[in-house]
N, C-alpha and C. Protein backbone atom coordinates (compact mmCIF):
# COMPACT_ATOMS: atom_id res chain seq x y z
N UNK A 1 0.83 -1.17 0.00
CA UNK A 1 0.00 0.00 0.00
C UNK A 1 0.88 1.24 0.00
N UNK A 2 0.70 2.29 -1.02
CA UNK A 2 1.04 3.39 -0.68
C UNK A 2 0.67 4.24 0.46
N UNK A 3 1.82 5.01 0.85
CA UNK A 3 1.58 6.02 2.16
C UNK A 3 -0.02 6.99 1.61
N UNK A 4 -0.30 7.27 0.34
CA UNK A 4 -1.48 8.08 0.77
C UNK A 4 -2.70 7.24 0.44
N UNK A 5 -2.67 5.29 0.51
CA UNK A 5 -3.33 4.74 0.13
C UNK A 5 -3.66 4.26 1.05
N UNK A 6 -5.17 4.49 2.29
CA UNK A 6 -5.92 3.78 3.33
C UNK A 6 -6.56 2.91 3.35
N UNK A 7 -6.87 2.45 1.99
CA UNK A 7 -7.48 1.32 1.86
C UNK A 7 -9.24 1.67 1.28
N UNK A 8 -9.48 3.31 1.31
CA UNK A 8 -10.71 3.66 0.68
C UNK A 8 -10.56 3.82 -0.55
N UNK A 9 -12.24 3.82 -1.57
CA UNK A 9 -12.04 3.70 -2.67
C UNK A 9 -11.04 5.19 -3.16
N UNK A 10 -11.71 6.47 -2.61
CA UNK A 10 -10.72 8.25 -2.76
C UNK A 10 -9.60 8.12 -3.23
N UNK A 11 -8.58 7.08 -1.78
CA UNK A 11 -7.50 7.19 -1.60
C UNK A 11 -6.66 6.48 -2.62
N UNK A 12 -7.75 5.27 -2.98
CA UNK A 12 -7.11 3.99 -4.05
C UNK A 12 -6.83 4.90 -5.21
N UNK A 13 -7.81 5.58 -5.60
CA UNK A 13 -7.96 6.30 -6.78
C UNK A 13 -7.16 7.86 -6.47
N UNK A 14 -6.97 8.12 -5.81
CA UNK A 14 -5.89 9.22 -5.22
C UNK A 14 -4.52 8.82 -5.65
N UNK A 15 -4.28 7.62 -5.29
CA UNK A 15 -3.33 7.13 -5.35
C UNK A 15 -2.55 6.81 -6.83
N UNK A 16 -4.06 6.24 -7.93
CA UNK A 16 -3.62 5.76 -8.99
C UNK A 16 -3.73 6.77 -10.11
N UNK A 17 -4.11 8.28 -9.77
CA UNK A 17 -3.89 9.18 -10.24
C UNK A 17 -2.26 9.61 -10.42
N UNK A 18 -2.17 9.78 -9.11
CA UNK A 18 -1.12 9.95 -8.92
C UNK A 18 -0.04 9.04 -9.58
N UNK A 19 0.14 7.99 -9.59
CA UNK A 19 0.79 7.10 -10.13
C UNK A 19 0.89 7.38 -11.37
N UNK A 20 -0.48 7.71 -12.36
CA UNK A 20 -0.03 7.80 -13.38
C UNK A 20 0.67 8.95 -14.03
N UNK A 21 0.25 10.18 -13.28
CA UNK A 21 0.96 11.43 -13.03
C UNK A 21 2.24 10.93 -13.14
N UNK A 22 2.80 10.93 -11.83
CA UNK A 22 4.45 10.92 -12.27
C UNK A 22 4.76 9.56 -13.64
N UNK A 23 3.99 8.40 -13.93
CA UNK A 23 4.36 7.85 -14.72
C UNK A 23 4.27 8.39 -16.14
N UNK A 24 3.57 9.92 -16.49
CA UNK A 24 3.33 10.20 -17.61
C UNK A 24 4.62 11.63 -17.53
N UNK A 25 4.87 11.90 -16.57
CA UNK A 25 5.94 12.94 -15.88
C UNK A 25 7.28 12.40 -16.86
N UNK A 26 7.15 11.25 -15.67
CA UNK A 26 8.91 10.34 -16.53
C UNK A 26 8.92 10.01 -18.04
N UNK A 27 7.67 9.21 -18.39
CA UNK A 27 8.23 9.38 -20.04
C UNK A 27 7.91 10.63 -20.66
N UNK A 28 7.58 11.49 -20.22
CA UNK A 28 7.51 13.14 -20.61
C UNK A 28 9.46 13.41 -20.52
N UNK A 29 9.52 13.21 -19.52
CA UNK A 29 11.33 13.47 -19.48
C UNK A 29 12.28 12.32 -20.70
N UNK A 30 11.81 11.21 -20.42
CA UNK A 30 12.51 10.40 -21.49
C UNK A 30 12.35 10.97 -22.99
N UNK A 31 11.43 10.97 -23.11
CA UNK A 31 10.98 11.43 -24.18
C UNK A 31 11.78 12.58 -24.84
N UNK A 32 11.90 13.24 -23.95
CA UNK A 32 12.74 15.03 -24.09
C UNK A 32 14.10 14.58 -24.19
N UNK A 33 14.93 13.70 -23.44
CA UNK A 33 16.04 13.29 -23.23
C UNK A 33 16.46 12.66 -24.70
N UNK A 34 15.43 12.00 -25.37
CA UNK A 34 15.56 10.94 -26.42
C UNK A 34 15.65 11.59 -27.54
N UNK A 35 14.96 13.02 -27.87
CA UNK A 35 14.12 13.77 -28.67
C UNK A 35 15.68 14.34 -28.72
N UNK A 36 16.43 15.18 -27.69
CA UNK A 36 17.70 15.82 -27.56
C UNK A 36 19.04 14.74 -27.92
N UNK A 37 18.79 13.89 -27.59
CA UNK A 37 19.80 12.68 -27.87
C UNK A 37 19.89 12.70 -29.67
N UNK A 38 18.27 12.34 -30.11
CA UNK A 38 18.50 11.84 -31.68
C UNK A 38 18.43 13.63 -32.54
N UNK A 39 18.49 14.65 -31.73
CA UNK A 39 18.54 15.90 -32.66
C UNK A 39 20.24 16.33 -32.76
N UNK A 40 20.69 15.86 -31.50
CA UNK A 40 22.46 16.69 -31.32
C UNK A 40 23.37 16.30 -32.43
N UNK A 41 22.90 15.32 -33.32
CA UNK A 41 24.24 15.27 -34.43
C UNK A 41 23.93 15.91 -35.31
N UNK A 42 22.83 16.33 -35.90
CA UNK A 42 22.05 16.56 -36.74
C UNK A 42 22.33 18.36 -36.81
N UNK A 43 23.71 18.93 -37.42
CA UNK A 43 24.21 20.29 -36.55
C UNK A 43 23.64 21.24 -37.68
N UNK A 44 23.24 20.51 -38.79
CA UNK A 44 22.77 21.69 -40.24
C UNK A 44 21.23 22.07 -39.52
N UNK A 45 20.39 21.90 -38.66
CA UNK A 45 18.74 22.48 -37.94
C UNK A 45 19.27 23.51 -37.39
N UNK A 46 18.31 24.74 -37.94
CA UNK A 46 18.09 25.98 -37.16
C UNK A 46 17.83 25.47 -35.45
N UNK A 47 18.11 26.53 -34.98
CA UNK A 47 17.50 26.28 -33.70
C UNK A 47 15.89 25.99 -33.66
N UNK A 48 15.18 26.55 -34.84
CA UNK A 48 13.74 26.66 -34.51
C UNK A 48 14.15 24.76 -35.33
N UNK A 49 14.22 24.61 -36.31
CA UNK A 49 13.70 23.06 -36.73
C UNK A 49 14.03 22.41 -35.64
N UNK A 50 15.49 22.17 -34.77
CA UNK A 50 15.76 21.41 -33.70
C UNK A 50 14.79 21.58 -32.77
N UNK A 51 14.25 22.56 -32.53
CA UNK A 51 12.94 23.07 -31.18
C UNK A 51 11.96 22.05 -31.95
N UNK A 52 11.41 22.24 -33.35
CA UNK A 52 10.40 21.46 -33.86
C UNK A 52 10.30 20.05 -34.38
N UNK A 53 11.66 19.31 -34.14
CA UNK A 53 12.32 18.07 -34.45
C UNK A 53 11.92 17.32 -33.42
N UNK A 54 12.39 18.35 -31.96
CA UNK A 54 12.27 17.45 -30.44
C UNK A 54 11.18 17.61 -29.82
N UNK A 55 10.13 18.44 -31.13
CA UNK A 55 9.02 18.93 -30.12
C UNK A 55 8.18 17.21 -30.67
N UNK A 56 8.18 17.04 -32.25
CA UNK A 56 7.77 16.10 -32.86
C UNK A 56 8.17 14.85 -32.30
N UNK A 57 9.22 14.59 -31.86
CA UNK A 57 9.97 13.28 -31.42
C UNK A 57 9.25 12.99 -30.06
N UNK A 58 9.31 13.92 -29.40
CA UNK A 58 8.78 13.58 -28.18
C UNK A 58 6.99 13.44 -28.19
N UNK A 59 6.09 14.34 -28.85
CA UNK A 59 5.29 13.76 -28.90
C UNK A 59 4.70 12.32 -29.26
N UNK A 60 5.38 11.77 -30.47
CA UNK A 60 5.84 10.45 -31.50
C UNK A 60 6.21 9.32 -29.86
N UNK A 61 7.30 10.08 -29.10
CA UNK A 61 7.35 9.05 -27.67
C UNK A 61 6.43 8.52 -27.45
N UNK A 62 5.91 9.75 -26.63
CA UNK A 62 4.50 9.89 -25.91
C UNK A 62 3.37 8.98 -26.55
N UNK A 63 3.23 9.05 -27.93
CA UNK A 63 2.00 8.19 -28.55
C UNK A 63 2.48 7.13 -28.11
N UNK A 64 3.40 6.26 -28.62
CA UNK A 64 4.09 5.38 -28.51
C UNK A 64 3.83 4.45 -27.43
N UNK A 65 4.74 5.52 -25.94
CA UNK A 65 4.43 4.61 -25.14
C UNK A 65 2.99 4.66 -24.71
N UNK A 66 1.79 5.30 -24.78
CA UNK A 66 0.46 5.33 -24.34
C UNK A 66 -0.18 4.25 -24.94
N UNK A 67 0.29 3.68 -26.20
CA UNK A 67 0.17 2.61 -26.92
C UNK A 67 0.71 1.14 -26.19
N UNK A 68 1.53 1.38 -25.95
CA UNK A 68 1.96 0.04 -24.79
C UNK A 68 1.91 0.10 -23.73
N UNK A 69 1.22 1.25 -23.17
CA UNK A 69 0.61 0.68 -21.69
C UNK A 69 -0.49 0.72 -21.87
N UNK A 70 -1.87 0.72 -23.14
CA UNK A 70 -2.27 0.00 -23.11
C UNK A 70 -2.58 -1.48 -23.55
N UNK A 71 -1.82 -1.53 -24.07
CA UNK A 71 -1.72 -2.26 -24.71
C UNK A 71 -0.90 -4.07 -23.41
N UNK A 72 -0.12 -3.25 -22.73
CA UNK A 72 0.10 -3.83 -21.37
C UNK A 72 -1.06 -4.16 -20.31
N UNK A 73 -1.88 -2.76 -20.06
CA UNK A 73 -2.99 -2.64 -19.00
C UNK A 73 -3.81 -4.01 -19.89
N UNK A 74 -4.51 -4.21 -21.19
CA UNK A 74 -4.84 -5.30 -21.58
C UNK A 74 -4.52 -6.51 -21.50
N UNK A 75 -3.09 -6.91 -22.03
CA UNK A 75 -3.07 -8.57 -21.71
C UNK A 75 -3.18 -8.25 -19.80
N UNK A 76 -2.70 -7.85 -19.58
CA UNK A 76 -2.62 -7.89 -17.81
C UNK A 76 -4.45 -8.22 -17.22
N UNK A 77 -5.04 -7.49 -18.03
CA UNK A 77 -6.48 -7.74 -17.71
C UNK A 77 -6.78 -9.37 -18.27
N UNK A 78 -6.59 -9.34 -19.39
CA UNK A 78 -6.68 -11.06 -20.05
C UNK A 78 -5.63 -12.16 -19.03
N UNK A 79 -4.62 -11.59 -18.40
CA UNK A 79 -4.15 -12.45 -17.41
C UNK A 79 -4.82 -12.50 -16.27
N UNK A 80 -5.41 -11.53 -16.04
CA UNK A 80 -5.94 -11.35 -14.54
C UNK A 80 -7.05 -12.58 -14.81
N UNK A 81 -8.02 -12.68 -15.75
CA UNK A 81 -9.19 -12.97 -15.93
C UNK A 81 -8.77 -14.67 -15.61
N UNK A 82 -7.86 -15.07 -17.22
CA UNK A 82 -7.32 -16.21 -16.86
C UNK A 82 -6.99 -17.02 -15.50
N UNK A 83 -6.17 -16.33 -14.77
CA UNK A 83 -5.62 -16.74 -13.46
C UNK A 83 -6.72 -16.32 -12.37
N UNK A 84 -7.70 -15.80 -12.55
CA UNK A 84 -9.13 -16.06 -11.79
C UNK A 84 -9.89 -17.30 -12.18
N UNK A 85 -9.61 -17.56 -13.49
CA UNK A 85 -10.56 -18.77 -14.00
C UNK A 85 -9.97 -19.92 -13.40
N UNK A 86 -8.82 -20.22 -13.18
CA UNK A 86 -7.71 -21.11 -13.23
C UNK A 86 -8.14 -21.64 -11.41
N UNK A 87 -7.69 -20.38 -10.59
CA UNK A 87 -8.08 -20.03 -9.38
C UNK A 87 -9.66 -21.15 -8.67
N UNK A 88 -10.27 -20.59 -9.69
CA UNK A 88 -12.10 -21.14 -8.90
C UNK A 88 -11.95 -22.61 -9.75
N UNK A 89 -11.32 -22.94 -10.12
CA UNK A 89 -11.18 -24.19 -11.02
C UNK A 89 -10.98 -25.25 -9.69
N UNK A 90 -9.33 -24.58 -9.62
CA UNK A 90 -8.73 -25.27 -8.54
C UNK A 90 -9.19 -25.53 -7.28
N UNK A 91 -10.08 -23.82 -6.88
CA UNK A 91 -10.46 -24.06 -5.35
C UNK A 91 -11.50 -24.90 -5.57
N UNK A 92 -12.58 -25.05 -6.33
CA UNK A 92 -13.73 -26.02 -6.61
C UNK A 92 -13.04 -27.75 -6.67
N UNK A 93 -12.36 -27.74 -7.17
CA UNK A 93 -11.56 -28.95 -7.25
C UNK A 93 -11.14 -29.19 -5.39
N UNK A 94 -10.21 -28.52 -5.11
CA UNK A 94 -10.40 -28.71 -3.99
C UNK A 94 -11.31 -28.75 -3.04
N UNK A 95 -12.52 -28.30 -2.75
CA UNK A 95 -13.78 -28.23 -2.30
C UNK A 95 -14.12 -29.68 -2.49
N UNK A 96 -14.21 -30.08 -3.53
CA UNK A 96 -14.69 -31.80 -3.98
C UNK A 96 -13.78 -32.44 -3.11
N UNK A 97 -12.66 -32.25 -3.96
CA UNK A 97 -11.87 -33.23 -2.72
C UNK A 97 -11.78 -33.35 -1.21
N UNK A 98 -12.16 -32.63 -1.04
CA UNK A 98 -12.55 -32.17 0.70
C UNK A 98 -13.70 -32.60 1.17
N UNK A 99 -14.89 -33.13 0.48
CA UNK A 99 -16.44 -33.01 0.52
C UNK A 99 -15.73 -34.82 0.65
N UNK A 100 -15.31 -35.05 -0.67
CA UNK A 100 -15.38 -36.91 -0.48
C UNK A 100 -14.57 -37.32 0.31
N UNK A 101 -13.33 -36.38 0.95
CA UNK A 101 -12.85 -37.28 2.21
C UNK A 101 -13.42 -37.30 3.48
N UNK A 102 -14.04 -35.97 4.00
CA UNK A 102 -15.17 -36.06 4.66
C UNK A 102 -15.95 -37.19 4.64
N UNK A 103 -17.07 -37.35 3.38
CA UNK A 103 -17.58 -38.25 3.21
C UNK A 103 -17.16 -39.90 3.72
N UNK A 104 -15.78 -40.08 3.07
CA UNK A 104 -15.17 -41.16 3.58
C UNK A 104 -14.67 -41.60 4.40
N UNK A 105 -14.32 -40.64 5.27
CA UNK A 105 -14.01 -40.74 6.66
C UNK A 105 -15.46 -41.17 7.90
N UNK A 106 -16.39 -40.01 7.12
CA UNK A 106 -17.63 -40.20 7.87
C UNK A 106 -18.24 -41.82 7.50
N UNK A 107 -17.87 -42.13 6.08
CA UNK A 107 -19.00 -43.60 5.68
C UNK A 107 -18.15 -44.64 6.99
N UNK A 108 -16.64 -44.50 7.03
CA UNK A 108 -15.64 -45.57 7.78
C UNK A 108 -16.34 -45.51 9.01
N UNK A 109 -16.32 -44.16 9.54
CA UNK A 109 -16.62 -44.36 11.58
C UNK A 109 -18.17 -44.89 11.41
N UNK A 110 -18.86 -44.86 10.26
CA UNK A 110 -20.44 -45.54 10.78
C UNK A 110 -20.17 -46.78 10.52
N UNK A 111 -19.27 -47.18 9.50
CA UNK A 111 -19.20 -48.44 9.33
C UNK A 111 -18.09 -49.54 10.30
N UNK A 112 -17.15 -48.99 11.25
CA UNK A 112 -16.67 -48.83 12.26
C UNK A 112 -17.01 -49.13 13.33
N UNK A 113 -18.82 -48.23 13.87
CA UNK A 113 -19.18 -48.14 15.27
C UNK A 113 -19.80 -48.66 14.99
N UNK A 114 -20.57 -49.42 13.31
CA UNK A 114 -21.64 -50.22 13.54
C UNK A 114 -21.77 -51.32 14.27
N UNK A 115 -22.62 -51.64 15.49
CA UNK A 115 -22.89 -52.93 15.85
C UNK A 115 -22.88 -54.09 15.05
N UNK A 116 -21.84 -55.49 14.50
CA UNK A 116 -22.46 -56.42 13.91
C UNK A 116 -23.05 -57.74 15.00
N UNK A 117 -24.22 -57.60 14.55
CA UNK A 117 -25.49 -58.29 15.21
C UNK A 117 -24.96 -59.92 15.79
């Protein structure tokens, strides 16, 4: 749990605001870093094309990665779903198996304490 995360729905969602805030913060910086990285050899751009090179590059980031996190947030949901299915499979499975040893334990002690006549 995060420190401003109490466990209410506000705070959950306080929280995952926030999260994505600084996560859209940092590839905002990568982005700029990457944009300045692939413009510095490139020494024939005015200052204005280099301003409009890294302004383009970094937006081009930005699509980019918004594209693979969702694209992430999805299979992660198709995993989640999976490994819930998987989950009630198993615990049901186990449930059975629990029901017939019961059962068999219980058929033994009647058949056990039965009086033979």
């Amino acid at each position: 749990m995060t420190p401003v995360d109490d466990g209410s729905p506000d705070a959950r969602a306080l929280a995952h605001a926030l999260e994505g805030h600084l996560l859209l913060a940092a590839a905002r910086e990568e982005g700029r870093r990457a944009a300045a990285d692939f413009s510095a050899p490139l020494l024939w751009l005015t200052d204005d094309q280099r301003e409009e090179l890294e302004r383009r590059f970094e937006a081009e980031y930005l699509a980019c990665a918004r594209i693979s996190w969702q694209r992430t947030a999805e299979r992660a949901g198709e995993l989640r779903q999976a490994y819930e299915r998987r989950y009630r499979k198993l615990r049901q499975r186990l449930l059975a198996w629990f029901l017939l040893g019961c059962a068999t334990l219980t058929a033994s002690g009647l058949l056990l304490n039965h009086p033979s006549g």
